[in-house]
N, C-alpha and C. Protein backbone atom coordinates (compact mmCIF):
# COMPACT_ATOMS: atom_id res chain seq x y z
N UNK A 1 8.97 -39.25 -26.56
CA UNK A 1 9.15 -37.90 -27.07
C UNK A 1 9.13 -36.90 -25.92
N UNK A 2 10.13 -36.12 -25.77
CA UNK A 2 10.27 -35.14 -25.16
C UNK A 2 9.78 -33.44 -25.13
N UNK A 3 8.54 -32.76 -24.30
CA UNK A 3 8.07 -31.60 -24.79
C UNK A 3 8.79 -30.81 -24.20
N UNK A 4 8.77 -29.35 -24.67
CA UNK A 4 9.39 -28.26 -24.49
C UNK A 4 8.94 -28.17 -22.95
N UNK A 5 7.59 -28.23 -22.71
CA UNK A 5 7.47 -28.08 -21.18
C UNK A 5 7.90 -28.72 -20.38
N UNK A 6 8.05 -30.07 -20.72
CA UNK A 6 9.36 -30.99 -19.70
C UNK A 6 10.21 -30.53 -19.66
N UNK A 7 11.17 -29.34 -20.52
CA UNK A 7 11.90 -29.09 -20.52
C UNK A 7 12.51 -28.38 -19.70
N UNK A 8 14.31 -27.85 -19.06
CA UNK A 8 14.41 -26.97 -18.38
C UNK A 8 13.48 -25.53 -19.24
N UNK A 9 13.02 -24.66 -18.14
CA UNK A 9 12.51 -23.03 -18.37
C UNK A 9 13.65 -22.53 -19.16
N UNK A 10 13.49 -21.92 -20.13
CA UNK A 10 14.39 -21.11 -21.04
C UNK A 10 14.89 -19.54 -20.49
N UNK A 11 15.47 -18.81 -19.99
CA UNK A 11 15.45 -17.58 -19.69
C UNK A 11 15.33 -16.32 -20.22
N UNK A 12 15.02 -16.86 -21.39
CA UNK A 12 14.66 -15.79 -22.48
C UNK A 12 13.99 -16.64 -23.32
N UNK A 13 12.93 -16.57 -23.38
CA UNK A 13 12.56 -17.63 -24.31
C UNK A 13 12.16 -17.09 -26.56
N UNK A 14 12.27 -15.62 -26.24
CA UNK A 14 12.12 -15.08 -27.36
C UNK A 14 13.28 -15.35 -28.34
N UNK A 15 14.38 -16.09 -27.55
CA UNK A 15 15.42 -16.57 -28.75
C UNK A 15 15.63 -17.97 -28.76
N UNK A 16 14.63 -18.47 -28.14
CA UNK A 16 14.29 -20.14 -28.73
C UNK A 16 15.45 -20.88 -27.71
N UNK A 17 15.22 -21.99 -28.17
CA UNK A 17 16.23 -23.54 -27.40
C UNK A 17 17.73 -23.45 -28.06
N UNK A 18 17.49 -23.30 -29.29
CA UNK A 18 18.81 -23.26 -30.15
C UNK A 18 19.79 -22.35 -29.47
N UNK A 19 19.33 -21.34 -29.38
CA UNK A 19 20.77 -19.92 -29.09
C UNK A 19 20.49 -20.40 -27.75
N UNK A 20 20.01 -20.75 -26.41
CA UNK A 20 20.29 -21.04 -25.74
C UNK A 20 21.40 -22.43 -25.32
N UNK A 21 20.88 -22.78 -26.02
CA UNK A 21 22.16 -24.33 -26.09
C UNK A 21 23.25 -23.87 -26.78
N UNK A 22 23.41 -22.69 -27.74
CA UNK A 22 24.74 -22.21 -28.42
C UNK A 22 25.15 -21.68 -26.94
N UNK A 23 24.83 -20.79 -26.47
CA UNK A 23 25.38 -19.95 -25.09
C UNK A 23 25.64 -21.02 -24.16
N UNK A 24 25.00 -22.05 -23.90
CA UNK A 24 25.51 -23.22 -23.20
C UNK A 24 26.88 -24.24 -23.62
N UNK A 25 27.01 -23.78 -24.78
CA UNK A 25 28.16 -24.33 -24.77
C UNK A 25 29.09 -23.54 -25.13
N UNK A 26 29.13 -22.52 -25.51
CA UNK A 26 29.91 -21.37 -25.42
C UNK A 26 30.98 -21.09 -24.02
N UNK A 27 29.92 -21.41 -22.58
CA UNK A 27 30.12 -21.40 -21.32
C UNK A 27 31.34 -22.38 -21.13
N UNK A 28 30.72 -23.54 -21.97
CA UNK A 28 31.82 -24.77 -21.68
C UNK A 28 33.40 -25.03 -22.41
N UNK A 29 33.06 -24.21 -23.62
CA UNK A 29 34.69 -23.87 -24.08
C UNK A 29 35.74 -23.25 -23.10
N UNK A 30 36.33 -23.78 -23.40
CA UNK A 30 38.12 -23.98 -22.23
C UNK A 30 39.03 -22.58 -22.66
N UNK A 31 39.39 -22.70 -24.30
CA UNK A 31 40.33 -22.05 -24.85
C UNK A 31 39.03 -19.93 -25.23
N UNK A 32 40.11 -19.39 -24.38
CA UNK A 32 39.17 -18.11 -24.33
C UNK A 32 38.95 -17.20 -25.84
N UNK A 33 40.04 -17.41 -26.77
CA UNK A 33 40.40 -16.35 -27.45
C UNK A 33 38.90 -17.28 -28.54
N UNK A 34 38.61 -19.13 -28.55
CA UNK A 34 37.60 -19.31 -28.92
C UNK A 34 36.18 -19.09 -28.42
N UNK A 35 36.29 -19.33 -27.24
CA UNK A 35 34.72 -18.47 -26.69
C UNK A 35 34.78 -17.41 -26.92
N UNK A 36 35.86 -16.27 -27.12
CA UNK A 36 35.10 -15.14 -27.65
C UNK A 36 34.96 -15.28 -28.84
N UNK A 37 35.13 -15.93 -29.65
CA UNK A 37 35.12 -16.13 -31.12
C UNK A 37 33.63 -16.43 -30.81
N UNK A 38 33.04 -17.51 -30.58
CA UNK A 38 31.55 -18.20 -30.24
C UNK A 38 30.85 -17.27 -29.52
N UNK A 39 30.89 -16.43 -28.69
CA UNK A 39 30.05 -15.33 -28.20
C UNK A 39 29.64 -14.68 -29.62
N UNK A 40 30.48 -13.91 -29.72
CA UNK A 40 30.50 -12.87 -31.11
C UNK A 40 29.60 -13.79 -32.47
N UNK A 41 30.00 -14.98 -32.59
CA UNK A 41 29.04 -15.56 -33.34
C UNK A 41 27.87 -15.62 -33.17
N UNK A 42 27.51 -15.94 -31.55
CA UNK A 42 25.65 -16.07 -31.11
C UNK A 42 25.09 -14.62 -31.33
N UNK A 43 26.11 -13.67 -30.88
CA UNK A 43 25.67 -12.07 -30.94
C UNK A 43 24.85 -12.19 -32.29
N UNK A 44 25.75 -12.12 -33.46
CA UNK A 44 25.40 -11.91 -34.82
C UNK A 44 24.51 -12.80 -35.24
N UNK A 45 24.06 -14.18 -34.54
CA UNK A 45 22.78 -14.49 -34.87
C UNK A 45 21.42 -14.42 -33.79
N UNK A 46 21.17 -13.57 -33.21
CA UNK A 46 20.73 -12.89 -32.24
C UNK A 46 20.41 -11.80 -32.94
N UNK A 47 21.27 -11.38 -33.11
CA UNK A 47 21.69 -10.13 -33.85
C UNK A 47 20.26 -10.13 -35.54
N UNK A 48 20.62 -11.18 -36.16
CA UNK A 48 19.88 -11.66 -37.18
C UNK A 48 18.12 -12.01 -36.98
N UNK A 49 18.00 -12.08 -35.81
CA UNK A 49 17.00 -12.64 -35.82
C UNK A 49 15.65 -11.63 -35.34
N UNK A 50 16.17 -10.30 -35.27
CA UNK A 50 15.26 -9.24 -34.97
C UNK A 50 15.80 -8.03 -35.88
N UNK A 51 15.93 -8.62 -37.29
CA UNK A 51 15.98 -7.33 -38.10
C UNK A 51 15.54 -5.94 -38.24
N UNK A 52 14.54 -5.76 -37.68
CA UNK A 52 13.46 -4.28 -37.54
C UNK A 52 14.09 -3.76 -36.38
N UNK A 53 14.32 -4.55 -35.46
CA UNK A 53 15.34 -3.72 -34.26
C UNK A 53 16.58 -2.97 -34.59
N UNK A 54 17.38 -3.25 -35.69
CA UNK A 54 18.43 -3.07 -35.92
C UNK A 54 18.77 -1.72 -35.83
N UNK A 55 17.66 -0.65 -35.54
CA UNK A 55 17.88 0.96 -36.23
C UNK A 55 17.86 1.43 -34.79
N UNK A 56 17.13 0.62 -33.80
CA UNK A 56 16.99 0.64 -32.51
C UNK A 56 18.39 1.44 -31.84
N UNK A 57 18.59 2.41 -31.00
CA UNK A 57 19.80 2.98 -30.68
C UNK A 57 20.15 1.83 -29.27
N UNK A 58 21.33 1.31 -28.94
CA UNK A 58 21.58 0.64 -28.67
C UNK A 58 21.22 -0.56 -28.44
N UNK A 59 20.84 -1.11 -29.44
CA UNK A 59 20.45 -2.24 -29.60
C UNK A 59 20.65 -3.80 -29.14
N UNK A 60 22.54 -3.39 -29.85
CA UNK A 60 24.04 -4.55 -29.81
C UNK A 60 24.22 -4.31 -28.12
N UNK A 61 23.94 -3.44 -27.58
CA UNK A 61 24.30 -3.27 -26.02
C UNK A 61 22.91 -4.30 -25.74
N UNK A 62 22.10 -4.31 -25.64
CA UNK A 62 20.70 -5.11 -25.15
C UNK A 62 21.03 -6.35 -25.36
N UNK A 63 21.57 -6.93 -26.56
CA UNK A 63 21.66 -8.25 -26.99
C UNK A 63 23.28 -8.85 -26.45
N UNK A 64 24.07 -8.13 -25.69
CA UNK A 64 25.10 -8.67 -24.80
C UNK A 64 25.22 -8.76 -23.52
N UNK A 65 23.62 -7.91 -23.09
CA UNK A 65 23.37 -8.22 -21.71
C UNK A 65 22.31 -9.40 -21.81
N UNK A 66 21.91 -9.45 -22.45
CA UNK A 66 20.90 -10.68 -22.89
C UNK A 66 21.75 -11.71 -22.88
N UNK A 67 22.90 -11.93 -23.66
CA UNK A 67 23.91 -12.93 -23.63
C UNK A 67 24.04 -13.10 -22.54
N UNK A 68 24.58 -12.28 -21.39
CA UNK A 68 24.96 -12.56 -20.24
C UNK A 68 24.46 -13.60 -18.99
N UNK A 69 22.96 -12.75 -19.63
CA UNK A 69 22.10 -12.90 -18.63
C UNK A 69 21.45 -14.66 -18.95
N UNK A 70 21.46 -15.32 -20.32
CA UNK A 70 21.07 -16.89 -20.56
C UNK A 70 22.39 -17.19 -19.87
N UNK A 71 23.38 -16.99 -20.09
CA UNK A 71 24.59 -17.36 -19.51
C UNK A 71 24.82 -17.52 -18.20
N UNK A 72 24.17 -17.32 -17.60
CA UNK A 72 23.65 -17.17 -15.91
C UNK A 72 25.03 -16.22 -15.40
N UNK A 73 25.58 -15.22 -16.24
CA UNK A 73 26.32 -14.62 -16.05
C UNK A 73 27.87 -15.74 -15.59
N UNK A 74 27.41 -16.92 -16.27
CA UNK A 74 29.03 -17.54 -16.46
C UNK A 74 30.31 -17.03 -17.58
N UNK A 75 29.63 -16.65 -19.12
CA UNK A 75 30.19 -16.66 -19.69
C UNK A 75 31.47 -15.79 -19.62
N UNK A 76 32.94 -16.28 -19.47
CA UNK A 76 33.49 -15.75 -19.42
C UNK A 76 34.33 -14.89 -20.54
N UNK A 77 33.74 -13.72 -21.04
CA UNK A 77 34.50 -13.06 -22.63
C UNK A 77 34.51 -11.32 -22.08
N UNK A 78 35.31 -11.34 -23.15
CA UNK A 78 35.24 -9.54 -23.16
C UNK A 78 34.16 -9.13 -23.64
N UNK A 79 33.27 -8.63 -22.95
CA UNK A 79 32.12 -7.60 -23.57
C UNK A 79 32.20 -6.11 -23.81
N UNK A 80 32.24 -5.55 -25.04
CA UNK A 80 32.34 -4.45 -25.65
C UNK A 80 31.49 -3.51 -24.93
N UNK A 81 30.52 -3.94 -24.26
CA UNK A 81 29.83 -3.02 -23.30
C UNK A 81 29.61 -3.13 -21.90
N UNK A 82 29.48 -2.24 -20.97
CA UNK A 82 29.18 -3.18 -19.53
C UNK A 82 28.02 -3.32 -19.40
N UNK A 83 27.95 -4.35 -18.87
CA UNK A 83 27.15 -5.67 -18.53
C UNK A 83 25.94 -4.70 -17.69
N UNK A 84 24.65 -5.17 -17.84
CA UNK A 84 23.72 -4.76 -16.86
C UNK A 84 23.37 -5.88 -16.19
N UNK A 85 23.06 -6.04 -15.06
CA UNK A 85 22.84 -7.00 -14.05
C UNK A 85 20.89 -7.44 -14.49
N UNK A 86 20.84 -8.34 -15.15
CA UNK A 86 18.85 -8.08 -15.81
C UNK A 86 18.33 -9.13 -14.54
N UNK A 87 19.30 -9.97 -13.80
CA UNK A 87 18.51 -10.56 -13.20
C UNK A 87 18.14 -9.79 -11.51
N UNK A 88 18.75 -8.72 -11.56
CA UNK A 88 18.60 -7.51 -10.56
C UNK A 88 17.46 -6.55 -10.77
N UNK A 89 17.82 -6.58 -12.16
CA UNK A 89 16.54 -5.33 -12.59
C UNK A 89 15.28 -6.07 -12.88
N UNK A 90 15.30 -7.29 -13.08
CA UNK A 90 13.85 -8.02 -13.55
C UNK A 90 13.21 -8.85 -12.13
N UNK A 91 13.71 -8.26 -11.05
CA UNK A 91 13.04 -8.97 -9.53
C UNK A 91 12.34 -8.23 -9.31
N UNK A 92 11.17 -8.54 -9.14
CA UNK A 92 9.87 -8.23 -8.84
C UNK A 92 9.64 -7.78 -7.39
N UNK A 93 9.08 -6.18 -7.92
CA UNK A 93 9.48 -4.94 -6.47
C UNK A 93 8.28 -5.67 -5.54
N UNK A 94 8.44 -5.36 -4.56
CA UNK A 94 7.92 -5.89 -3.19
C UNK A 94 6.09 -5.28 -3.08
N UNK A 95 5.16 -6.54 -2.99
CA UNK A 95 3.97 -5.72 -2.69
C UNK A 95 3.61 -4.60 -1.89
N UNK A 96 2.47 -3.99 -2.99
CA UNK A 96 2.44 -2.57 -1.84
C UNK A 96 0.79 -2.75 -1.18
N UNK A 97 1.37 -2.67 0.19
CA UNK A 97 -0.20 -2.94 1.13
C UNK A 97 -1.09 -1.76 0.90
N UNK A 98 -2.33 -2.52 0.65
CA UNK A 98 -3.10 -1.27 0.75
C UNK A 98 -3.90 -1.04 1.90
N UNK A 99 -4.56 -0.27 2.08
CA UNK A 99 -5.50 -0.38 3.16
C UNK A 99 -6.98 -1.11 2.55
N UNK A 100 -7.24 -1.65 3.85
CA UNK A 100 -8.63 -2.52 3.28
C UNK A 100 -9.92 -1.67 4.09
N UNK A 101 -9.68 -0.38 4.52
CA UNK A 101 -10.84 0.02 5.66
C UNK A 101 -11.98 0.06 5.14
N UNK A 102 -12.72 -0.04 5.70
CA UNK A 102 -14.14 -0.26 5.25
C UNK A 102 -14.64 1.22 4.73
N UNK A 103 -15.20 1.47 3.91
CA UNK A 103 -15.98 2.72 3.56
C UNK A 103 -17.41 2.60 3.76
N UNK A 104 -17.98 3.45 4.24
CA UNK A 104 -19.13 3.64 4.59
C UNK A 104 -20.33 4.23 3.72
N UNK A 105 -19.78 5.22 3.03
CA UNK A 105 -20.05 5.25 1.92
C UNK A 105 -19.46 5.70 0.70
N UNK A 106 -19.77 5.56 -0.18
CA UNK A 106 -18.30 5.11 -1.28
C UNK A 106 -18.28 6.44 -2.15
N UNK A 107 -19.84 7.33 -2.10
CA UNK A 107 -19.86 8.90 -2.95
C UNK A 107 -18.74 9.80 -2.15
N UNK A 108 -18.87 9.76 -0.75
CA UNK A 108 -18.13 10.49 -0.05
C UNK A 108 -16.58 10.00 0.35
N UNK A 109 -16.36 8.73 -0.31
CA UNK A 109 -14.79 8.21 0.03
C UNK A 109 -14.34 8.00 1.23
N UNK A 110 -13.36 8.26 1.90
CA UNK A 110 -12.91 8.49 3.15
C UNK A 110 -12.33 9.72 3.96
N UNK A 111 -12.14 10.69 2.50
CA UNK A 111 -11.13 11.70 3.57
C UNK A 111 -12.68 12.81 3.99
N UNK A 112 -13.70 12.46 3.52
CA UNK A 112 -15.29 13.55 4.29
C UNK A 112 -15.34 13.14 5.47
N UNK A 113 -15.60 11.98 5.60
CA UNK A 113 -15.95 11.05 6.97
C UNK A 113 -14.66 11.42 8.31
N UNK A 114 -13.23 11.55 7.77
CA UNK A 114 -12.56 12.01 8.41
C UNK A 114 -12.15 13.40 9.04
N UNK A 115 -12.81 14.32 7.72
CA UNK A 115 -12.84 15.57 8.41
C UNK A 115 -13.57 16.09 9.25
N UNK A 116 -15.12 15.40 9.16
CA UNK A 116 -15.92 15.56 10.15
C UNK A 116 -15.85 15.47 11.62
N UNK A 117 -14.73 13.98 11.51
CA UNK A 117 -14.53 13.45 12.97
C UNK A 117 -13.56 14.92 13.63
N UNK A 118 -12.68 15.61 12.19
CA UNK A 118 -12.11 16.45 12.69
C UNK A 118 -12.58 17.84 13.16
N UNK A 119 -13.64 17.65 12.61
CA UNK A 119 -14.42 19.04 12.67
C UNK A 119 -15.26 19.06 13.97
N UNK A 120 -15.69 17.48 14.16
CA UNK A 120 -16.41 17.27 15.76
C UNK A 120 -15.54 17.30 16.96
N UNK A 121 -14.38 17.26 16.88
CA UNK A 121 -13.52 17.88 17.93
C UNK A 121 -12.98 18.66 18.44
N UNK A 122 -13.44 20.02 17.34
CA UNK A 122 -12.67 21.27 17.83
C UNK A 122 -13.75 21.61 18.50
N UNK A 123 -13.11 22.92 19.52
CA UNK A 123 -14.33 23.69 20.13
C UNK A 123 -15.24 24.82 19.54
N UNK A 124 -16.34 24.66 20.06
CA UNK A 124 -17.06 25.70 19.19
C UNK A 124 -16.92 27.20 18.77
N UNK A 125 -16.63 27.39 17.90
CA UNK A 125 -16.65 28.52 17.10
C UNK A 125 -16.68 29.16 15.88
N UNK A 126 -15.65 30.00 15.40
CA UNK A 126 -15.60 30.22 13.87
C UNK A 126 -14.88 28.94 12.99
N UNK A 127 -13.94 28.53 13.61
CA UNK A 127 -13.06 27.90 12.99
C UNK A 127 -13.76 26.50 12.66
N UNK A 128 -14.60 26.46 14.03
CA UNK A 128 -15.03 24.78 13.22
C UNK A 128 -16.43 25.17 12.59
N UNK A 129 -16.97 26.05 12.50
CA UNK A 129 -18.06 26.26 11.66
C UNK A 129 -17.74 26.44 10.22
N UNK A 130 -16.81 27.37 10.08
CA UNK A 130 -16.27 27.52 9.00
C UNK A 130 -15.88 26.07 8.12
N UNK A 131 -15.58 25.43 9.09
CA UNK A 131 -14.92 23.60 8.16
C UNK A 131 -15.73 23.27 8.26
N UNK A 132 -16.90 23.18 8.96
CA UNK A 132 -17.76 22.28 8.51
C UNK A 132 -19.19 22.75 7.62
N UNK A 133 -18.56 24.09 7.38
CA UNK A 133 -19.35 24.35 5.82
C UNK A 133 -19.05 24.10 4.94
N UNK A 134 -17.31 24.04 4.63
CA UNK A 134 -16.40 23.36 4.02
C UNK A 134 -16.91 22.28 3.50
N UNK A 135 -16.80 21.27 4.71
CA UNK A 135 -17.15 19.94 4.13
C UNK A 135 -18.08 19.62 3.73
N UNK A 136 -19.38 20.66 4.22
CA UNK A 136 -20.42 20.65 3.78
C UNK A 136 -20.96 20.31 2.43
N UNK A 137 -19.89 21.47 1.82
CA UNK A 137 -19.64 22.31 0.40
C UNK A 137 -19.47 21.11 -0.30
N UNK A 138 -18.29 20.16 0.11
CA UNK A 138 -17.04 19.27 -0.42
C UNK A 138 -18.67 17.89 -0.44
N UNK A 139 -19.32 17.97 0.35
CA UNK A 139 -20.47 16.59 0.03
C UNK A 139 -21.72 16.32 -0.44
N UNK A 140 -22.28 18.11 -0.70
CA UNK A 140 -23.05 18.26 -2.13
C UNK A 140 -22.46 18.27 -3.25
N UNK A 141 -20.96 18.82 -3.42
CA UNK A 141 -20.58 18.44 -4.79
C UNK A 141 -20.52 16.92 -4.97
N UNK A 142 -20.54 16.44 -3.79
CA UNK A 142 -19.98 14.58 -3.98
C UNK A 142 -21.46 14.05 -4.58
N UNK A 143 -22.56 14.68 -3.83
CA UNK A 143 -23.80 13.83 -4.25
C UNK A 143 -24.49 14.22 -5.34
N UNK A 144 -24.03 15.80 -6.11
CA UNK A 144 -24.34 16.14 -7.41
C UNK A 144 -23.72 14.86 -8.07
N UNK A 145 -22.71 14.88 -7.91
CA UNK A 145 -21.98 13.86 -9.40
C UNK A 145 -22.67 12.37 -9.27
N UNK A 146 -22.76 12.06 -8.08
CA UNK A 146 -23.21 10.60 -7.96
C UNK A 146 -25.04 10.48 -8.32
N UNK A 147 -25.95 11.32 -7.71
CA UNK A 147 -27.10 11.21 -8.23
C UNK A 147 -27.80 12.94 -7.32
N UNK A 148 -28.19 13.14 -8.22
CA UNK A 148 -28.51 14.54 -8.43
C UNK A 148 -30.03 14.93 -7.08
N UNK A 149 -30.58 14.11 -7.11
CA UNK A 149 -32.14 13.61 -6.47
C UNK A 149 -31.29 13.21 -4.93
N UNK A 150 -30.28 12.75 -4.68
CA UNK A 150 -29.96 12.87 -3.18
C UNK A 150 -29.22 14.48 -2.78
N UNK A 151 -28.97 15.14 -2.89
CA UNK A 151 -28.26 16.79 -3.18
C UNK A 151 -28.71 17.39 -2.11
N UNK A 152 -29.66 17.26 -0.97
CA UNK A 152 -30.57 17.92 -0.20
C UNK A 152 -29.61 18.62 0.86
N UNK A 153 -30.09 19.27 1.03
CA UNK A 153 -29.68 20.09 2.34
C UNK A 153 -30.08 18.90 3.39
N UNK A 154 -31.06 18.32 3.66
CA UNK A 154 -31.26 17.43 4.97
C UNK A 154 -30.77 16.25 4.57
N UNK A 155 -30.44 15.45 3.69
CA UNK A 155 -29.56 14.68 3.43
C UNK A 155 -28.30 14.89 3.81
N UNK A 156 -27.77 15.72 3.70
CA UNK A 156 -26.17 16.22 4.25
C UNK A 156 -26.39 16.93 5.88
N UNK A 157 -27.26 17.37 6.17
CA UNK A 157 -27.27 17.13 7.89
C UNK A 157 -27.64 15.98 8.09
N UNK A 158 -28.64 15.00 8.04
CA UNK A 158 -28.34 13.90 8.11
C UNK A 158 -26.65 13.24 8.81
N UNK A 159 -25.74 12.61 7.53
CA UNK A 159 -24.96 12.93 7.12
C UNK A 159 -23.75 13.29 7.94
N UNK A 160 -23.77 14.59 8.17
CA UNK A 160 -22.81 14.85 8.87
C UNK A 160 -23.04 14.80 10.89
N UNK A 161 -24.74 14.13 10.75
CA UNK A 161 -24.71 14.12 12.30
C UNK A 161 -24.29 12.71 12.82
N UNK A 162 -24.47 11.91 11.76
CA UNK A 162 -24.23 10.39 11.53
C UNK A 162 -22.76 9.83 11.73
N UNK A 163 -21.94 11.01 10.70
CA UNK A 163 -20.24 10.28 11.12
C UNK A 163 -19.85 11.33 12.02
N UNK A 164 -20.30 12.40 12.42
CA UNK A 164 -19.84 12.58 13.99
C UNK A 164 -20.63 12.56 14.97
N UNK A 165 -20.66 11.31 14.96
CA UNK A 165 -21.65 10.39 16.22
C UNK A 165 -22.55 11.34 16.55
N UNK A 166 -23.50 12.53 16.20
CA UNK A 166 -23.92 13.14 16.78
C UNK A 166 -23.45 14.53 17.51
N UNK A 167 -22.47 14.66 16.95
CA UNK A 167 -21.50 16.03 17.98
C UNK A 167 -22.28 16.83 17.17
N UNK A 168 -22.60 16.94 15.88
CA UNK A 168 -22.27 18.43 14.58
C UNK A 168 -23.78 18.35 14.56
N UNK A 169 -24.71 19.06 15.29
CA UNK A 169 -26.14 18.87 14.96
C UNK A 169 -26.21 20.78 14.45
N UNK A 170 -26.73 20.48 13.26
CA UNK A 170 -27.45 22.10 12.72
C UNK A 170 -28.23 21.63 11.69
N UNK A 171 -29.17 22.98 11.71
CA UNK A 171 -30.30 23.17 10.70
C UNK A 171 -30.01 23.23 9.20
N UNK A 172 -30.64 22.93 8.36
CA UNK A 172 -30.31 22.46 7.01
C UNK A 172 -29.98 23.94 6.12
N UNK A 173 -31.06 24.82 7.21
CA UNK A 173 -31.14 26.13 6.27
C UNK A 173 -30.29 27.17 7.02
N UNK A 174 -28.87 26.79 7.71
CA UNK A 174 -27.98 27.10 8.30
C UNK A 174 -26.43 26.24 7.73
N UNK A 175 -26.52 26.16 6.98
CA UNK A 175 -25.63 25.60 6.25
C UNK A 175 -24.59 26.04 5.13
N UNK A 176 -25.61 27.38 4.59
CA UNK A 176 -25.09 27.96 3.70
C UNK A 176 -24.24 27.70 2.63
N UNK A 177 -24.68 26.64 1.98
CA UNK A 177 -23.81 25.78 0.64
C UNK A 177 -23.86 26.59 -0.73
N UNK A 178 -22.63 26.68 -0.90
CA UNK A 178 -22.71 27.90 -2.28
C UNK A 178 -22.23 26.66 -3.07
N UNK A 179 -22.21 25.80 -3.91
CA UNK A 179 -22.23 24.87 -4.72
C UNK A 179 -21.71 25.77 -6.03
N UNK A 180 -20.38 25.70 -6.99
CA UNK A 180 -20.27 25.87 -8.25
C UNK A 180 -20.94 25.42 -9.20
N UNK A 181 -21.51 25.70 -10.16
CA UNK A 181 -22.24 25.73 -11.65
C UNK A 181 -21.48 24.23 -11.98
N UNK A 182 -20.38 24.07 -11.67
CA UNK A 182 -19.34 22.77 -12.62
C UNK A 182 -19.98 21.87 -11.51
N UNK A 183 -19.87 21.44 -10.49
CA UNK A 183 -20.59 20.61 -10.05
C UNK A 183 -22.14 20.29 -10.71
N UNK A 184 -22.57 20.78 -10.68
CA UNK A 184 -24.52 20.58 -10.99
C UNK A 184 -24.16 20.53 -12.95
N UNK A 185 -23.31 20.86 -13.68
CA UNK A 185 -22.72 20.52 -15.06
C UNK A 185 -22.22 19.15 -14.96
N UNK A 186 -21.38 18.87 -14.17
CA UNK A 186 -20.54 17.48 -14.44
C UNK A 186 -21.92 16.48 -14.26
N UNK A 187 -22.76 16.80 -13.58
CA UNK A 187 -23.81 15.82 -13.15
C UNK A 187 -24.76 15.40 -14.26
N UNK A 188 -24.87 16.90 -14.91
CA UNK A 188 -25.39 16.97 -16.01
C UNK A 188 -25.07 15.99 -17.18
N UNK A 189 -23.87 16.67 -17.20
CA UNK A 189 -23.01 15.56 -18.69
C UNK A 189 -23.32 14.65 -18.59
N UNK A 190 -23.05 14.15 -17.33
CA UNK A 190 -22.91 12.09 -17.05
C UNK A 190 -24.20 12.01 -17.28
N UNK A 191 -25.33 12.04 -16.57
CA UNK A 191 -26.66 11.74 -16.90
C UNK A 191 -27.02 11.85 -18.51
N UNK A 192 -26.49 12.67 -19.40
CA UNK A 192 -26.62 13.09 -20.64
C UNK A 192 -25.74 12.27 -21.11
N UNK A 193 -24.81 11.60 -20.96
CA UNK A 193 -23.85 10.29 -21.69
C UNK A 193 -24.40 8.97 -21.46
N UNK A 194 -25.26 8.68 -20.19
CA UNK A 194 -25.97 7.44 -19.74
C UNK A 194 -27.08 7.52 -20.92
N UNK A 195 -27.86 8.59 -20.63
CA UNK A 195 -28.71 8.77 -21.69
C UNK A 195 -28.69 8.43 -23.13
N UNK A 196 -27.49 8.55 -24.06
CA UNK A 196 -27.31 8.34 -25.23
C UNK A 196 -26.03 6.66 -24.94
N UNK A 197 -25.91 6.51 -24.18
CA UNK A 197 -25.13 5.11 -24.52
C UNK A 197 -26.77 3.92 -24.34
N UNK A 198 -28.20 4.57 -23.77
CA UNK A 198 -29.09 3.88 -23.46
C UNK A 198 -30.15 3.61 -25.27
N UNK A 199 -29.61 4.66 -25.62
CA UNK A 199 -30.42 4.75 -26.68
C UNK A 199 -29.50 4.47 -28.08
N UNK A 200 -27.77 3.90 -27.61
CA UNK A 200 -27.06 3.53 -28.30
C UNK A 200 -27.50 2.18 -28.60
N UNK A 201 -27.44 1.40 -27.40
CA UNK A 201 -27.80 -0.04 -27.23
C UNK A 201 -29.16 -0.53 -27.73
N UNK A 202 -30.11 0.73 -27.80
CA UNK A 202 -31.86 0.19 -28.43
C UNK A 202 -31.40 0.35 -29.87
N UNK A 203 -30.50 0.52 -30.33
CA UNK A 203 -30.42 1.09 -31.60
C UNK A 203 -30.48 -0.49 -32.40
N UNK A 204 -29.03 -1.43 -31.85
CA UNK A 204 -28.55 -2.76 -32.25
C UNK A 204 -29.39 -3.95 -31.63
């Protein structure tokens, strides 16, 4: 006994062995004016076999590129529509590399750690004080959302003396972090959703 998995791979397999072996021999008819006769027949049972599609707006166009395409694009007939190439459009687009860099730490992502390095290279003045209150700004909101109890002013000098090797050294209470209300809220919520999914689970 012979299984379907021994079998050749079907190229469509949603219309079974049968209409594939009709289109296979469809291919092999000689006299044309009968292969198109035998196309047009597989259409209409093709056609039959996904009734709920039928209202579908071009539907009969889908199911003659489908023909085509079991046909390994042999079949030679007039098609009422042009042909879409499916074994062009169904090749599988090319992986996309990602980066694998290491993160250091995962509240602050990568682009903090990078501005710092950028901020430790300018020369001293307004301009890099100014960014690196910025980023300042940009890594208490990071440690509100992640846990509320690390948020410190000396945690973030810390911090920022750490990923620029030591260049960016200042006082905690020189920092001047004006933090938005929605930061120290979003922190809120989440802790207040942990809270009730904790007392969801004691429930069951």
């Amino acid at each position: 006994m012979e299984y379907n998995t021994q079998r050749e791979r079907l190229p469509m397999p949603e219309y079974g062995r049968s209409v594939q072996e009709m289109v296979d021999f469809a291919v092999g008819i000689e006299d044309r004016a009968e292969r198109q006769r035998c196309a047009e027949a597989i259409i209409d049972i093709m056609w039959g076999m996904f009734p709920s599609y039928r209202d579908i707006k071009d539907f009969q166009v889908k199911l003659w590129d489908h023909l085509a395409y079991m046909s390994g694009y042999r079949l030679d007939v007039d098609y009422p529509y042009p042909v879409t190439r499916l074994d062009v459009t169904k090749q599988t687009p090319e992986r996309i590399s990602y980066s694998n860099g290491k993160i250091a730490m995962r509240h602050y992502g990568k682009i903090v750690p990078e501005l710092i390095l950028k901020a430790s290279s300018l020369p001293q003045g307004p301009e890099r004080d100014q960014l690196i209150r910025l980023i300042a700004v940009q890594m208490k909101k990071d440690l509100l959302i992640w846990n509320k109890e690390m948020a410190g002013d000396d945690r973030i000098v810390d911090d920022l003396r750490e990923f620029s090797n030591g260049l960016i050294q200042i006082e905690s209470g020189n920092l001047d972090i004006d933090v938005p209300r929605q930061a120290a809220n979003q922190n809120q919520m989440r802790t207040q959703k942990q809270g009730q999914r904790r007392k969801n689970r004691k429930r069951y």
